[in-house]
PDB file of N, CA and C in Angstrom:
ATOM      1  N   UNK A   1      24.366 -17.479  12.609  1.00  0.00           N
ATOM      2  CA  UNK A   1      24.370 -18.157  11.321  1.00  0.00           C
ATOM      3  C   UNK A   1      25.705 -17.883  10.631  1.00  0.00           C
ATOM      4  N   UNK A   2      25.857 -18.710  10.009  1.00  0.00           N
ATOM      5  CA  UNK A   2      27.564 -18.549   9.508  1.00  0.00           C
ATOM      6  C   UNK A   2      27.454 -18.138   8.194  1.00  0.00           C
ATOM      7  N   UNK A   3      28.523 -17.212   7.872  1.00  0.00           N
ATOM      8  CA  UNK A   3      28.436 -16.596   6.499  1.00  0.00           C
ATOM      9  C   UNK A   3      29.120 -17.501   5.680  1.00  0.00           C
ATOM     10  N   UNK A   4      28.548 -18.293   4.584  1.00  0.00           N
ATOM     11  CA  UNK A   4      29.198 -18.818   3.705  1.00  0.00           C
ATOM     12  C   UNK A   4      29.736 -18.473   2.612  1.00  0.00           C
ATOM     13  N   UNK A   5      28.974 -17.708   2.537  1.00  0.00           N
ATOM     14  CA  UNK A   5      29.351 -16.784   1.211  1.00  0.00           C
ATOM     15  C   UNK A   5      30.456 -16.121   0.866  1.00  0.00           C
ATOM     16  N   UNK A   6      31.139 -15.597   2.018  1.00  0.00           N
ATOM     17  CA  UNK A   6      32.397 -15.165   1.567  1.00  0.00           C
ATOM     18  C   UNK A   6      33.556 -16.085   2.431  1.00  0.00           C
ATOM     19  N   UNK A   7      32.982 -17.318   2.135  1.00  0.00           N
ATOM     20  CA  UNK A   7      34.444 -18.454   2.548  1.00  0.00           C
ATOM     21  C   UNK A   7      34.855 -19.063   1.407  1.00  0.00           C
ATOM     22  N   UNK A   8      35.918 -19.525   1.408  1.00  0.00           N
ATOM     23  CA  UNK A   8      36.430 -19.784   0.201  1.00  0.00           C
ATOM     24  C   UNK A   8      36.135 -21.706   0.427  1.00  0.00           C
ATOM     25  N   UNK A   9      36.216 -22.273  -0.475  1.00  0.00           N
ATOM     26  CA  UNK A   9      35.742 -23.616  -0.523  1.00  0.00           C
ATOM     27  C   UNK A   9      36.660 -24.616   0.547  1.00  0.00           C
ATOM     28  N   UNK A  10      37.813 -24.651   0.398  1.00  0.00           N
ATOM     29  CA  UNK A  10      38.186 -25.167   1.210  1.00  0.00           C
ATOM     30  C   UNK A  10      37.980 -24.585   3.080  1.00  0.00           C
ATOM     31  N   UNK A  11      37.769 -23.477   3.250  1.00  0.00           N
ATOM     32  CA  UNK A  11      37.635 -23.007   4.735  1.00  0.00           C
ATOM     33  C   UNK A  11      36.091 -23.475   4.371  1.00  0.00           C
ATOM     34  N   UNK A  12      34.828 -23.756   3.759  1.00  0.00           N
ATOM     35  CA  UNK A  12      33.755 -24.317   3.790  1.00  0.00           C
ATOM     36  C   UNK A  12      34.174 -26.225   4.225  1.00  0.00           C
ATOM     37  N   UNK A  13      34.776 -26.584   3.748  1.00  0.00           N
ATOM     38  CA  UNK A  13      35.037 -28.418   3.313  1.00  0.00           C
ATOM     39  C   UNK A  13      35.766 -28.278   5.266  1.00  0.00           C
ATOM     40  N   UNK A  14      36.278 -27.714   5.309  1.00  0.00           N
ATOM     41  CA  UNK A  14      36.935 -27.513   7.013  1.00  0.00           C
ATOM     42  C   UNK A  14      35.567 -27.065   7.918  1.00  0.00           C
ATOM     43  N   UNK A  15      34.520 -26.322   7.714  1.00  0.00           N
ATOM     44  CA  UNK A  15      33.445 -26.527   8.686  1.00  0.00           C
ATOM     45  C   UNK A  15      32.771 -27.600   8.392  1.00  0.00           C
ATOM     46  N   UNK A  16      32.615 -28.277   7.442  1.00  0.00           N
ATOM     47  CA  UNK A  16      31.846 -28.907   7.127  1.00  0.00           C
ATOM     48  C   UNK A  16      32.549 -30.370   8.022  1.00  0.00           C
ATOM     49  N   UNK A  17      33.545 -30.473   7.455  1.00  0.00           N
ATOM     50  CA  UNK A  17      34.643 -31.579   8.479  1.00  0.00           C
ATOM     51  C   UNK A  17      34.099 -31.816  10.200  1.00  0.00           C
ATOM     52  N   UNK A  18      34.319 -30.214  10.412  1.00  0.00           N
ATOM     53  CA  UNK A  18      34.495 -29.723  12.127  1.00  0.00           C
ATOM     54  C   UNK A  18      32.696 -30.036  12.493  1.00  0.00           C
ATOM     55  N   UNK A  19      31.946 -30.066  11.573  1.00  0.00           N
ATOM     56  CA  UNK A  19      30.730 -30.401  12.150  1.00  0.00           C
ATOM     57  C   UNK A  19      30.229 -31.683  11.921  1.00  0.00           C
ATOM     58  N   UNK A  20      30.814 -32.810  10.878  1.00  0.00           N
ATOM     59  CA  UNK A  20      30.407 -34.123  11.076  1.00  0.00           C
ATOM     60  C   UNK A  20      31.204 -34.849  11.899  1.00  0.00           C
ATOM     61  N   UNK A  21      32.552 -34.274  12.765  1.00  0.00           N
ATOM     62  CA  UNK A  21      33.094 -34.701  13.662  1.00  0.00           C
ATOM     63  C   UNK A  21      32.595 -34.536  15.107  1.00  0.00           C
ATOM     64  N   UNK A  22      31.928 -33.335  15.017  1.00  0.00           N
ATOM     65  CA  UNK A  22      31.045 -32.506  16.557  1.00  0.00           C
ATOM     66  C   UNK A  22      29.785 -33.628  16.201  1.00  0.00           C
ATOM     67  N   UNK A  23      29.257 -33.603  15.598  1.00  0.00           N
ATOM     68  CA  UNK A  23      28.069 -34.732  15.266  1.00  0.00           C
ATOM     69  C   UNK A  23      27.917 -36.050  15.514  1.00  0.00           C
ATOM     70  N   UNK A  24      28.823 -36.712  15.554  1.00  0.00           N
ATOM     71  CA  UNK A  24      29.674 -38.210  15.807  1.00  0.00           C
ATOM     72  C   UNK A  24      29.569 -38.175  17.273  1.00  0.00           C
ATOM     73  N   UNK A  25      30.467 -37.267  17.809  1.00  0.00           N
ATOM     74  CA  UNK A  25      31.080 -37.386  19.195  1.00  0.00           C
ATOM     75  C   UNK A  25      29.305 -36.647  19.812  1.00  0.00           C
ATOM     76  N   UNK A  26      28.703 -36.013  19.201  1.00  0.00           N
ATOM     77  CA  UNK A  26      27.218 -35.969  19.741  1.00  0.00           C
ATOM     78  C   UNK A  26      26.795 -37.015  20.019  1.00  0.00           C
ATOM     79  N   UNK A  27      26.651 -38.006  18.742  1.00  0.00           N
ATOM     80  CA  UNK A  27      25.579 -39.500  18.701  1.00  0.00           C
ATOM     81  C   UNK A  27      26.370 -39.926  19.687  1.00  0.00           C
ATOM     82  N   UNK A  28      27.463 -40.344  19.919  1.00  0.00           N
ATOM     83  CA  UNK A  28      28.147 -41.195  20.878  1.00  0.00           C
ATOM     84  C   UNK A  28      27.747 -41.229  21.839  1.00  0.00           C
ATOM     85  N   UNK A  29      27.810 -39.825  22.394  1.00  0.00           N
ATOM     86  CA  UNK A  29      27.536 -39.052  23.881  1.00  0.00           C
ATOM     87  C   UNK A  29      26.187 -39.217  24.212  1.00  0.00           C
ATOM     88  N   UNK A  30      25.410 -39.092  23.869  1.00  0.00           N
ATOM     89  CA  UNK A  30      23.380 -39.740  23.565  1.00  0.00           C
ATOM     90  C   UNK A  30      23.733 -40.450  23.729  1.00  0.00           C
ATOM     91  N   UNK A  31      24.152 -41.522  22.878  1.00  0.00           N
ATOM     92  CA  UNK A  31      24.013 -43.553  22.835  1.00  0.00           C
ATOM     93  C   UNK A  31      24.377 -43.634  24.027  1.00  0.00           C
ATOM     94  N   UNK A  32      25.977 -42.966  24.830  1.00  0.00           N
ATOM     95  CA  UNK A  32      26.427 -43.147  26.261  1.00  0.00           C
ATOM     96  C   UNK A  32      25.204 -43.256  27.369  1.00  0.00           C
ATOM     97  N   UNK A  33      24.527 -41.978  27.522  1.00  0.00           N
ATOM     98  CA  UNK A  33      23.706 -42.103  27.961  1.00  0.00           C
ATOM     99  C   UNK A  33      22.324 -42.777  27.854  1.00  0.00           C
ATOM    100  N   UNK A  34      21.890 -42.950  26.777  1.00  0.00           N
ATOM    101  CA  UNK A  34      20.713 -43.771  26.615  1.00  0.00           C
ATOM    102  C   UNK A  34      20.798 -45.199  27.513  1.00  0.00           C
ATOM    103  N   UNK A  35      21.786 -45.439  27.041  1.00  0.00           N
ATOM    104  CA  UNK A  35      22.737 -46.900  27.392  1.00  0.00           C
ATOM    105  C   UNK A  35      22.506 -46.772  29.148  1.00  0.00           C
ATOM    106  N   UNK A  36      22.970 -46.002  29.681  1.00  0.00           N
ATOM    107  CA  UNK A  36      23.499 -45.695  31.343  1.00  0.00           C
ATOM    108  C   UNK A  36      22.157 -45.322  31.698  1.00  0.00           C
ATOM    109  N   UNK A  37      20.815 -44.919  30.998  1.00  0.00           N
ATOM    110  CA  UNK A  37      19.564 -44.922  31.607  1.00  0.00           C
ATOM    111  C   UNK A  37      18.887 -46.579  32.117  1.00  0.00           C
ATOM    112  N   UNK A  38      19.500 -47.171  30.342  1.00  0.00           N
ATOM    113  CA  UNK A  38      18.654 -48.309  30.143  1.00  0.00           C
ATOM    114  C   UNK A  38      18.956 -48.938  31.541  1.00  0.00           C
ATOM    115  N   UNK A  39      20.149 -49.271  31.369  1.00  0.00           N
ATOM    116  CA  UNK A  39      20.899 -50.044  32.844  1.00  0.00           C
ATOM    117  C   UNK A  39      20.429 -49.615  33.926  1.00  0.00           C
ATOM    118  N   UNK A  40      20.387 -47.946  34.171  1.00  0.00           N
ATOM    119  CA  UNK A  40      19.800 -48.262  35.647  1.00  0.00           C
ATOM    120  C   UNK A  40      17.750 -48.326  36.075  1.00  0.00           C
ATOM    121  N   UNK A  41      17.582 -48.211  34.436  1.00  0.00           N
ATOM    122  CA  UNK A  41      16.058 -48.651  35.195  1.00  0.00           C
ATOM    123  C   UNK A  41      15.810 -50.060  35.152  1.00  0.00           C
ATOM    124  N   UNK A  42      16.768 -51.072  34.352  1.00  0.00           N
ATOM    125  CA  UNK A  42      16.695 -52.220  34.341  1.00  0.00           C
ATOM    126  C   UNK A  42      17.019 -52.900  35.662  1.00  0.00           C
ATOM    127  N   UNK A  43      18.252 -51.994  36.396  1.00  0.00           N
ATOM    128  CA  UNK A  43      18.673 -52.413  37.268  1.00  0.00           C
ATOM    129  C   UNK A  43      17.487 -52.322  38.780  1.00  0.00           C
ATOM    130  N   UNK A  44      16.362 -51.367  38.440  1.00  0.00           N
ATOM    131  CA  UNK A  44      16.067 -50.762  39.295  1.00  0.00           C
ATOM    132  C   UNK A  44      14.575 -51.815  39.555  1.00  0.00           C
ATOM    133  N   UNK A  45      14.557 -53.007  38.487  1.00  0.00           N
ATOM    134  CA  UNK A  45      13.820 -53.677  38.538  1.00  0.00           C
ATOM    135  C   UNK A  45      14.161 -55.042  38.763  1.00  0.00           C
ATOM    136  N   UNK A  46      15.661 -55.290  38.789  1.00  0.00           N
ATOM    137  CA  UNK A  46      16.122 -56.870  39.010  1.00  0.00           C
ATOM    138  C   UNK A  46      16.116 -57.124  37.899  1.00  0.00           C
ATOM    139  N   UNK A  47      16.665 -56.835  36.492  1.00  0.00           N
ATOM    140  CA  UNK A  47      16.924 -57.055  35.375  1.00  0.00           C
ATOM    141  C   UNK A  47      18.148 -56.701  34.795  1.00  0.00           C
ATOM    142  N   UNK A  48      18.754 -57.912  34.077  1.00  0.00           N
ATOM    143  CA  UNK A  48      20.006 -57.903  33.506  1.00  0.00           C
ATOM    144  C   UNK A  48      19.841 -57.716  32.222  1.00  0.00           C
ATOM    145  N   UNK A  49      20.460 -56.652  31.515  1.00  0.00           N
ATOM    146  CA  UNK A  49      20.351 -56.194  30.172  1.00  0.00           C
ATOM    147  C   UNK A  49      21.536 -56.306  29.804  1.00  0.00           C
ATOM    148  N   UNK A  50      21.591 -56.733  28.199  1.00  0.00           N
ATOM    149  CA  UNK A  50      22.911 -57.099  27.687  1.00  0.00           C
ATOM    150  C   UNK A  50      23.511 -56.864  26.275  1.00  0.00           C
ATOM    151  N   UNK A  51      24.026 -55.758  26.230  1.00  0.00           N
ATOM    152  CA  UNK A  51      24.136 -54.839  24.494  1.00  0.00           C
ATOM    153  C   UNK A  51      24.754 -55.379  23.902  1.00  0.00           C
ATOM    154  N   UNK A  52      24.409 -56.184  22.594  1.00  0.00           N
ATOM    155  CA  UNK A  52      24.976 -57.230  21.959  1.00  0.00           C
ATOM    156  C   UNK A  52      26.074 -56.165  21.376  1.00  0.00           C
ATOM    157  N   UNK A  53      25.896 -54.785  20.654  1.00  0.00           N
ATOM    158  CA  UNK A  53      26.474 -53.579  20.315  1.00  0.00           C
ATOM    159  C   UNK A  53      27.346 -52.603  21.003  1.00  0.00           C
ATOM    160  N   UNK A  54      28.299 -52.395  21.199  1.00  0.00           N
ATOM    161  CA  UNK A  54      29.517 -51.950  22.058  1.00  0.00           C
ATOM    162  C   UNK A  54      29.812 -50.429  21.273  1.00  0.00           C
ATOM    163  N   UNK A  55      29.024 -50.312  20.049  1.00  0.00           N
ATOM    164  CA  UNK A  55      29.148 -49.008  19.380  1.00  0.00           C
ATOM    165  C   UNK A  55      30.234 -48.979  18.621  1.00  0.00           C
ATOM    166  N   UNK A  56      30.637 -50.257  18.125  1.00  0.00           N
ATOM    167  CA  UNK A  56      31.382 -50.435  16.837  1.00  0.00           C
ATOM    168  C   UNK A  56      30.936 -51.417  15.324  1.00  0.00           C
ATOM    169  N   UNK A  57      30.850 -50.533  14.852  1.00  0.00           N
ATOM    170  CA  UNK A  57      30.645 -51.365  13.737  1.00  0.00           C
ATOM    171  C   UNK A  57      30.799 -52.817  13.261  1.00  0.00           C
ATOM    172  N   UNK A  58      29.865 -53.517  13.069  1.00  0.00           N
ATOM    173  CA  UNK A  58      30.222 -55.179  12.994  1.00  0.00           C
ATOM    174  C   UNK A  58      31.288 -55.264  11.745  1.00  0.00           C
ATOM    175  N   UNK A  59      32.348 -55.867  11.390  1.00  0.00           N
ATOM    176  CA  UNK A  59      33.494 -56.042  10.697  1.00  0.00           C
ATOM    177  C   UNK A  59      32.766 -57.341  10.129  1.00  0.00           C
ATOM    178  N   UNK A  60      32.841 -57.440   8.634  1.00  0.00           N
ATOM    179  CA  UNK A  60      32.172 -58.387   7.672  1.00  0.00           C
ATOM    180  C   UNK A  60      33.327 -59.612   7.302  1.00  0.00           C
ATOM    181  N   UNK A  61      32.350 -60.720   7.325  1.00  0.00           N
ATOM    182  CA  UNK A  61      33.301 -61.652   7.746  1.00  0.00           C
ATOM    183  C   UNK A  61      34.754 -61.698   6.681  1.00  0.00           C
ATOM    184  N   UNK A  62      35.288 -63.035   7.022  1.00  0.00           N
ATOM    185  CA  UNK A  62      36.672 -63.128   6.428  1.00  0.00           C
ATOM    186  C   UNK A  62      36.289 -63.429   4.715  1.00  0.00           C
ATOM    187  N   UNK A  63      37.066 -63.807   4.262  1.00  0.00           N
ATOM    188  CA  UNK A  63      36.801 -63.277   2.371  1.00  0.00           C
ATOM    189  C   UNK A  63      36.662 -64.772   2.108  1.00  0.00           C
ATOM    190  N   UNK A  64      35.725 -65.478   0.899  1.00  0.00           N
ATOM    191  CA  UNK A  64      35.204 -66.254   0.817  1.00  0.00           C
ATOM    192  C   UNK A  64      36.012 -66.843  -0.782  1.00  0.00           C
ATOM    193  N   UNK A  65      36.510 -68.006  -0.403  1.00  0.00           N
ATOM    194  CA  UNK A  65      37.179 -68.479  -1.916  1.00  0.00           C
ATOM    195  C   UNK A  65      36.561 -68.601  -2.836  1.00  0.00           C
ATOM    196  N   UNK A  66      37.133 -68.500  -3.575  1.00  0.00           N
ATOM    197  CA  UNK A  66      36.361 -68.722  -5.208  1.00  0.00           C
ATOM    198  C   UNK A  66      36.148 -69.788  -5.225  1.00  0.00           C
ATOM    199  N   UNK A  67      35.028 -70.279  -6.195  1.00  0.00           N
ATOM    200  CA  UNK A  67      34.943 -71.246  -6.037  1.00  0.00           C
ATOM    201  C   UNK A  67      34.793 -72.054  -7.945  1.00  0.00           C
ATOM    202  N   UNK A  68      34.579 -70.890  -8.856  1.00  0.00           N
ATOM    203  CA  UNK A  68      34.562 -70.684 -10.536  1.00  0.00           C
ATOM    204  C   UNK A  68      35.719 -70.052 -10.649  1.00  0.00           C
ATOM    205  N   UNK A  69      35.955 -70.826 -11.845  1.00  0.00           N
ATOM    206  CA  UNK A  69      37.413 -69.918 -12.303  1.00  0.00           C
ATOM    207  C   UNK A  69      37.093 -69.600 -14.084  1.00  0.00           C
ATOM    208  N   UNK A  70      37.306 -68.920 -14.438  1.00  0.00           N
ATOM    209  CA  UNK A  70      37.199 -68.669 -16.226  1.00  0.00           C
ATOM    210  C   UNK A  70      37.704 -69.435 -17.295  1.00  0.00           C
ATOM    211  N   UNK A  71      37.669 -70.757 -17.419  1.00  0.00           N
ATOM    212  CA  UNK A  71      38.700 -71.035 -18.123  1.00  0.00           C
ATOM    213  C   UNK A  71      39.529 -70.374 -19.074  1.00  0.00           C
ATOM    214  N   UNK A  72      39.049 -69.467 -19.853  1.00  0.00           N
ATOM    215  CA  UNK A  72      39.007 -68.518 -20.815  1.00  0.00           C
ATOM    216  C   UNK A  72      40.500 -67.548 -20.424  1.00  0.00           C
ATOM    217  N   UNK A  73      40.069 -67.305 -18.740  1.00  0.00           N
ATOM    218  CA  UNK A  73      41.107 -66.259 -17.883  1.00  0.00           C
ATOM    219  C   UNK A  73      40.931 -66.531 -16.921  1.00  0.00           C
ATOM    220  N   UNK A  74      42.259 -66.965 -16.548  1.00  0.00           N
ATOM    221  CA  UNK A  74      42.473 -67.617 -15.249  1.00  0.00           C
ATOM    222  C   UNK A  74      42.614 -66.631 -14.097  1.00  0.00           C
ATOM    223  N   UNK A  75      42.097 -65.190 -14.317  1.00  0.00           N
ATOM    224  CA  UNK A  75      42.532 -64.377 -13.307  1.00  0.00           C
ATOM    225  C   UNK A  75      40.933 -64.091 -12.809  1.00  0.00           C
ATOM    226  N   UNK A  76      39.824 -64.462 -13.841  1.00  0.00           N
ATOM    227  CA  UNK A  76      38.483 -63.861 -13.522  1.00  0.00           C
ATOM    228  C   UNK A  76      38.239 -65.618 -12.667  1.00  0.00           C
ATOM    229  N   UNK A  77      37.426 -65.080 -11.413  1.00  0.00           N
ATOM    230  CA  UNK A  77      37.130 -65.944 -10.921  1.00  0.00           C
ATOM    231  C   UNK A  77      35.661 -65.544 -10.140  1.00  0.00           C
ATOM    232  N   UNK A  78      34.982 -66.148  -9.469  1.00  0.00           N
ATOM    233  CA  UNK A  78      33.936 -66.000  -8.682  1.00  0.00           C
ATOM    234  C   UNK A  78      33.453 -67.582  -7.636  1.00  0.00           C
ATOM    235  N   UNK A  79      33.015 -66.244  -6.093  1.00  0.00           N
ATOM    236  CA  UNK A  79      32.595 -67.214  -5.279  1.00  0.00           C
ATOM    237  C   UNK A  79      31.298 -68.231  -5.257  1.00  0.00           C
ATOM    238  N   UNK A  80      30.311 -67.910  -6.665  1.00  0.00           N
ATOM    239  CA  UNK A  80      29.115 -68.192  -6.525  1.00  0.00           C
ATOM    240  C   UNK A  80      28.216 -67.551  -5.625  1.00  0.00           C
ATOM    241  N   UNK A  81      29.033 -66.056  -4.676  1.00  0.00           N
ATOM    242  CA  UNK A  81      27.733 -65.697  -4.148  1.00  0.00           C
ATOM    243  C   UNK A  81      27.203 -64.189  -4.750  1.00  0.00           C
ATOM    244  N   UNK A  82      26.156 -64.008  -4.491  1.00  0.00           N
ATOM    245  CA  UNK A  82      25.451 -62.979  -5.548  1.00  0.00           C
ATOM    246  C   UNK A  82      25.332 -62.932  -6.697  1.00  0.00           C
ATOM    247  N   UNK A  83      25.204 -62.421  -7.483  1.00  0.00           N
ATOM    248  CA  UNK A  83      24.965 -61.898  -8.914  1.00  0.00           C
ATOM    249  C   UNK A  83      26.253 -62.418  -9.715  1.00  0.00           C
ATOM    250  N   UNK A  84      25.488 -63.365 -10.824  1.00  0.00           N
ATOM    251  CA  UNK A  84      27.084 -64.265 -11.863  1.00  0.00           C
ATOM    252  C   UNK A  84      27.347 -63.264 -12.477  1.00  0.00           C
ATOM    253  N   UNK A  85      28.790 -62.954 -12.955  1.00  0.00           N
ATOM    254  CA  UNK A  85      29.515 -62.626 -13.285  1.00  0.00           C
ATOM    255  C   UNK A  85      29.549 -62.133 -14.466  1.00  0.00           C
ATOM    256  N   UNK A  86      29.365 -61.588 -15.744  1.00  0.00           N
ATOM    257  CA  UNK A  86      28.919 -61.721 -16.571  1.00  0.00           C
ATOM    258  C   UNK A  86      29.851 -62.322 -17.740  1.00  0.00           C
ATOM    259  N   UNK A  87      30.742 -62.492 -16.957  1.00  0.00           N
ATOM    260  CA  UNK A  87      31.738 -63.898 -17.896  1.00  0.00           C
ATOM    261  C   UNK A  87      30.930 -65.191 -17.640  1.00  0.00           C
ATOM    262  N   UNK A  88      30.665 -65.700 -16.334  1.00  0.00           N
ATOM    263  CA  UNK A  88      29.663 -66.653 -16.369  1.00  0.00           C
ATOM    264  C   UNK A  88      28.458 -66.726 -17.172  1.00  0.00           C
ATOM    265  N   UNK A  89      27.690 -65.514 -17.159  1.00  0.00           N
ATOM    266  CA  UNK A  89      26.729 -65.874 -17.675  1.00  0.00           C
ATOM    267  C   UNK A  89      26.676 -66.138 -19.559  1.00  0.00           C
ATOM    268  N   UNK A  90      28.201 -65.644 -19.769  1.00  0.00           N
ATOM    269  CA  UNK A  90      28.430 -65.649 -21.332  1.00  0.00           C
ATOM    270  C   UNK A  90      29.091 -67.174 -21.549  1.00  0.00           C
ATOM    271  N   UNK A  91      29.633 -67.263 -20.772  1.00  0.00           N
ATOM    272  CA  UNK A  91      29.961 -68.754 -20.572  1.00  0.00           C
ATOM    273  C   UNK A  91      28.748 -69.881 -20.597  1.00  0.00           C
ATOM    274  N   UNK A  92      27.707 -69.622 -20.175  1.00  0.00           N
ATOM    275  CA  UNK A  92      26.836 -70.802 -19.941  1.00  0.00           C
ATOM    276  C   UNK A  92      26.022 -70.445 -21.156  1.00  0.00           C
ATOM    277  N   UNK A  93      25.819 -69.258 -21.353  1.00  0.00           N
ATOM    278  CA  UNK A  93      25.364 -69.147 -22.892  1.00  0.00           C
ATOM    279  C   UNK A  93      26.033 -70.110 -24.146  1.00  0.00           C
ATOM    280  N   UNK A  94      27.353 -70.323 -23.870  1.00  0.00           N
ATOM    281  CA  UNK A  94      28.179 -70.825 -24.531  1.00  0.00           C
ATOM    282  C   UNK A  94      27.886 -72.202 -24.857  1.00  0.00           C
ATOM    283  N   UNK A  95      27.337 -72.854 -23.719  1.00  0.00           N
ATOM    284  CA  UNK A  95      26.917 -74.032 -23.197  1.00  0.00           C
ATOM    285  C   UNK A  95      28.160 -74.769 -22.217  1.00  0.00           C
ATOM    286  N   UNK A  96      28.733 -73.655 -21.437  1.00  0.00           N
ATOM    287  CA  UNK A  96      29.210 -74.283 -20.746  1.00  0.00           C
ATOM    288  C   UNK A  96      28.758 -74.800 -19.483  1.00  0.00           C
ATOM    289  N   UNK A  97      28.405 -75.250 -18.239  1.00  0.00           N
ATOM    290  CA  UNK A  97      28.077 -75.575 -17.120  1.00  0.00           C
ATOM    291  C   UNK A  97      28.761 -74.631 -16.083  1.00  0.00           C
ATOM    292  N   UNK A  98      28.153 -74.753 -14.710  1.00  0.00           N
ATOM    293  CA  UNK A  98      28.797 -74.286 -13.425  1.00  0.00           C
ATOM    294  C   UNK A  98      30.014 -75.518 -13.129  1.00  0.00           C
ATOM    295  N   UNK A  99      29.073 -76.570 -13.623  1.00  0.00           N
ATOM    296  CA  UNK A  99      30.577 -77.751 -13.008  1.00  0.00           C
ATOM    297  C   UNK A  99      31.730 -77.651 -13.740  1.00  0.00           C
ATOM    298  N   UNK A 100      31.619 -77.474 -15.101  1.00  0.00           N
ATOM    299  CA  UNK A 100      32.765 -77.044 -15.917  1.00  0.00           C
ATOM    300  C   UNK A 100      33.442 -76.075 -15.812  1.00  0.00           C
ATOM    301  N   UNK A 101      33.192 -75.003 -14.806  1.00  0.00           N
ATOM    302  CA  UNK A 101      34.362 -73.868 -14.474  1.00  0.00           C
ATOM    303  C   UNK A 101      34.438 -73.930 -12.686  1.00  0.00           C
ATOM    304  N   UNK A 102      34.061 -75.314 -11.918  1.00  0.00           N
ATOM    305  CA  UNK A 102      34.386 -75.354 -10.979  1.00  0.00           C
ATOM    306  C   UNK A 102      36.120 -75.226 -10.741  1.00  0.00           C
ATOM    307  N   UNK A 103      36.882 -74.798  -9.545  1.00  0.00           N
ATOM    308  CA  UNK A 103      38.279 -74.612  -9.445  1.00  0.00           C
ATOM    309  C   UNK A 103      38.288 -75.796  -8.935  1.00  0.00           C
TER     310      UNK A 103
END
């Protein structure tokens, strides 16, 4: 068991580092193998298995134009997706429209 108590914070923030890095390269090393089981009992039945997942993170798509602009401020803008803006929503309070701050 490791003495924490007499480490000073930063030599703590450095094990702490050294063990979510040993942890990572753990999961990896599992997934490796899980993976290299699946295949050969799949294989061991005449079955082609196919990991849509390569063990990288899916990258979120490309950035989506605006599609509202503020008249008010031409720098506040929004795509219409998720949650309006709360310049929009002070805006339509206003009685302005969505078509009226289309870009």
């Amino acid at each position: 068991m490791l003495d924490l108590a007499n480490k000073s914070p930063e030599e703590i923030q450095k094990i702490i580092a050294e063990a979510q890095n040993a942890l990572v390269e753990k999961q990896k090393s599992q997934r490796k193998e899980v993976i290299a089981q699946i295949k050969a009992l799949a294989d061991s039945i005449g079955v082609t298995v196919v990991f849509k997942d390569d063990g990288r993170r899916a990258s979120k798509g490309g950035s989506v134009a605006a599609k509202y602009r503020n008249p008010k401020n031409g720098s506040e803008t929004w795509t219409g997706r998720g949650l309006k803006p709360k310049w929009v929503a002070s805006l339509e309070s206003q009685g302005y429209s969505l078509n009226d701050l289309l870009i």
